[in-house]
N, C-alpha and C. Protein backbone atom coordinates (compact mmCIF):
# COMPACT_ATOMS: atom_id res chain seq x y z
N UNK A 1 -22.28 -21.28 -6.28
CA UNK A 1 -22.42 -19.98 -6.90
C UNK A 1 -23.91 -19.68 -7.06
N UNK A 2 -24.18 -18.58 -7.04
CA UNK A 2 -25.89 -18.00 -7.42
C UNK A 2 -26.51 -17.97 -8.85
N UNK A 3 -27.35 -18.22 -8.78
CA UNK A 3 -28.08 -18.43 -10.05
C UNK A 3 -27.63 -17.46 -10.83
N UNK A 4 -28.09 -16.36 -10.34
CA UNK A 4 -27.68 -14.90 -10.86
C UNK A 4 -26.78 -14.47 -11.00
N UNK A 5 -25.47 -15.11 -10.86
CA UNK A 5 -24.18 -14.64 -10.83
C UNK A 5 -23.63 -15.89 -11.68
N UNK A 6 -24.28 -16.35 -11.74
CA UNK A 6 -23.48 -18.24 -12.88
C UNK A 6 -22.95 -17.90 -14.22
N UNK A 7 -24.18 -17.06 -14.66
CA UNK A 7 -23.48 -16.92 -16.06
C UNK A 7 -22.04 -15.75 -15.91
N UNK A 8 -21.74 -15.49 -15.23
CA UNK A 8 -20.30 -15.23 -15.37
C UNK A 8 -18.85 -15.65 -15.55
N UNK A 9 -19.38 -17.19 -15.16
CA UNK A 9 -18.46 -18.51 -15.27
C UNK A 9 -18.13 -18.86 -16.57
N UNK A 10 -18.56 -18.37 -17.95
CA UNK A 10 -18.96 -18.55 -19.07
C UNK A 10 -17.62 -17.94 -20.09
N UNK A 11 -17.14 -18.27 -20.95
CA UNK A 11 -16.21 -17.90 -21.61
C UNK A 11 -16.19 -15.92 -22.03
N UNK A 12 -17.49 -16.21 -22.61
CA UNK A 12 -17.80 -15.07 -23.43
C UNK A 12 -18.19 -13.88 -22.30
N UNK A 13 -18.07 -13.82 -21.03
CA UNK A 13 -18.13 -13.14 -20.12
C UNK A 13 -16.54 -12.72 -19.25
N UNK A 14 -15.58 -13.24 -20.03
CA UNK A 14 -14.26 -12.99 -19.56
C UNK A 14 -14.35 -11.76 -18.84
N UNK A 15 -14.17 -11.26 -19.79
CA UNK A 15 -13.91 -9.22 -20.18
C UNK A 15 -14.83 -8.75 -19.03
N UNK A 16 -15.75 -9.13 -18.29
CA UNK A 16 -16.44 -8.15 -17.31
C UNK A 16 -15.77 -8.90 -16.26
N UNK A 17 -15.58 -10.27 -16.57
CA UNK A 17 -15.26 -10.87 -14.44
C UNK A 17 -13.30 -9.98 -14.69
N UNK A 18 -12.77 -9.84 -15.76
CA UNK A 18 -11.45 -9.48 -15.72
C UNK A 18 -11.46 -7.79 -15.55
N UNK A 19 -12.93 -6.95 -15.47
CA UNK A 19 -13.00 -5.46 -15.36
C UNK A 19 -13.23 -5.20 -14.07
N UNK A 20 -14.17 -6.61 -13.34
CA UNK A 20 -14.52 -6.58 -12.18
C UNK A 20 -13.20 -6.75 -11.35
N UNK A 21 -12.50 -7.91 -11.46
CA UNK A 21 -11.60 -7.79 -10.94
C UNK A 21 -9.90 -7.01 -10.50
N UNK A 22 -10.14 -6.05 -11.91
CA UNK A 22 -9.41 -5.16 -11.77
C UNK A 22 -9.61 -4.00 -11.27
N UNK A 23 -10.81 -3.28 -10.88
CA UNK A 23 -11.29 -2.41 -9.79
C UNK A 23 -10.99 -2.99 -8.43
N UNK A 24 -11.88 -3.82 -8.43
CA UNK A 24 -11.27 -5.18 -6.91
C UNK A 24 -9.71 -4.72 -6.80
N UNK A 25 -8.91 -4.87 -7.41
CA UNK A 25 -7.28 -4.98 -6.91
C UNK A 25 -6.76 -3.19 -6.64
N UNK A 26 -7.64 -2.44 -7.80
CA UNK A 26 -7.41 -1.12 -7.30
C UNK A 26 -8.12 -0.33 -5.98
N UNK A 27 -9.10 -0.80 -5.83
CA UNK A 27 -9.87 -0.84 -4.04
C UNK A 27 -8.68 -1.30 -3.06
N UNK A 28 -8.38 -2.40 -3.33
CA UNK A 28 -7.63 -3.07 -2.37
C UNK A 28 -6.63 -2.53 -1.95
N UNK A 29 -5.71 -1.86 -3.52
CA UNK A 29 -4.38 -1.40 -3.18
C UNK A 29 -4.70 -0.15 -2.46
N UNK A 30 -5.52 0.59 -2.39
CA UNK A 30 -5.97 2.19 -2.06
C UNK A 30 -6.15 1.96 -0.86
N UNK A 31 -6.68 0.87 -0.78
CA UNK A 31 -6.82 0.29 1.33
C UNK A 31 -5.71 0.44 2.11
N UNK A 32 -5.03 -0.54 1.12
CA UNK A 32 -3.93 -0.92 1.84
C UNK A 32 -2.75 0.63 2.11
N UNK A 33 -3.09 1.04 1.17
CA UNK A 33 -1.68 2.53 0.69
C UNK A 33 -2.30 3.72 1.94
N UNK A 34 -4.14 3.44 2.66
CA UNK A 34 -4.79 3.88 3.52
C UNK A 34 -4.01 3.91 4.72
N UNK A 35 -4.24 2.50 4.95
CA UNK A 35 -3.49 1.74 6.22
C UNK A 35 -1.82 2.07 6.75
N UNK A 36 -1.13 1.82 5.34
CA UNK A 36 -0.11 2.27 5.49
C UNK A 36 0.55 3.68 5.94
N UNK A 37 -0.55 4.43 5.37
CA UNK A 37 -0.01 5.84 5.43
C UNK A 37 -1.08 6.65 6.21
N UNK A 38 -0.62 7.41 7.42
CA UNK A 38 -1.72 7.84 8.57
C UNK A 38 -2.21 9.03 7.59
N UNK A 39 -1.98 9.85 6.73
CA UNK A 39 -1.99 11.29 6.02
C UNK A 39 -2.91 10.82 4.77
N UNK A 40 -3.59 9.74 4.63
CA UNK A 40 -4.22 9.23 3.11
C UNK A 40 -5.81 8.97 4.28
């Protein structure tokens, strides 16, 4: 992992890697709902 990105590994940093990753899954699904559908 990067120096600069380490302290995210950290307890008290939950709440942003769990905000980050919930944009992440809404990107993803919007891809995918892309792919799926020729009209999006």
């Amino acid at each position: 992992m990067m120096g600069r990105t380490r302290h995210l590994t950290r307890p008290e940093y939950k709440h942003i890697v769990d905000e980050f990753q919930k944009e992440i899954d809404r990107r993803w699904e919007r891809l995918k709902a892309k792919h799926e559908h020729p009209l999006l």
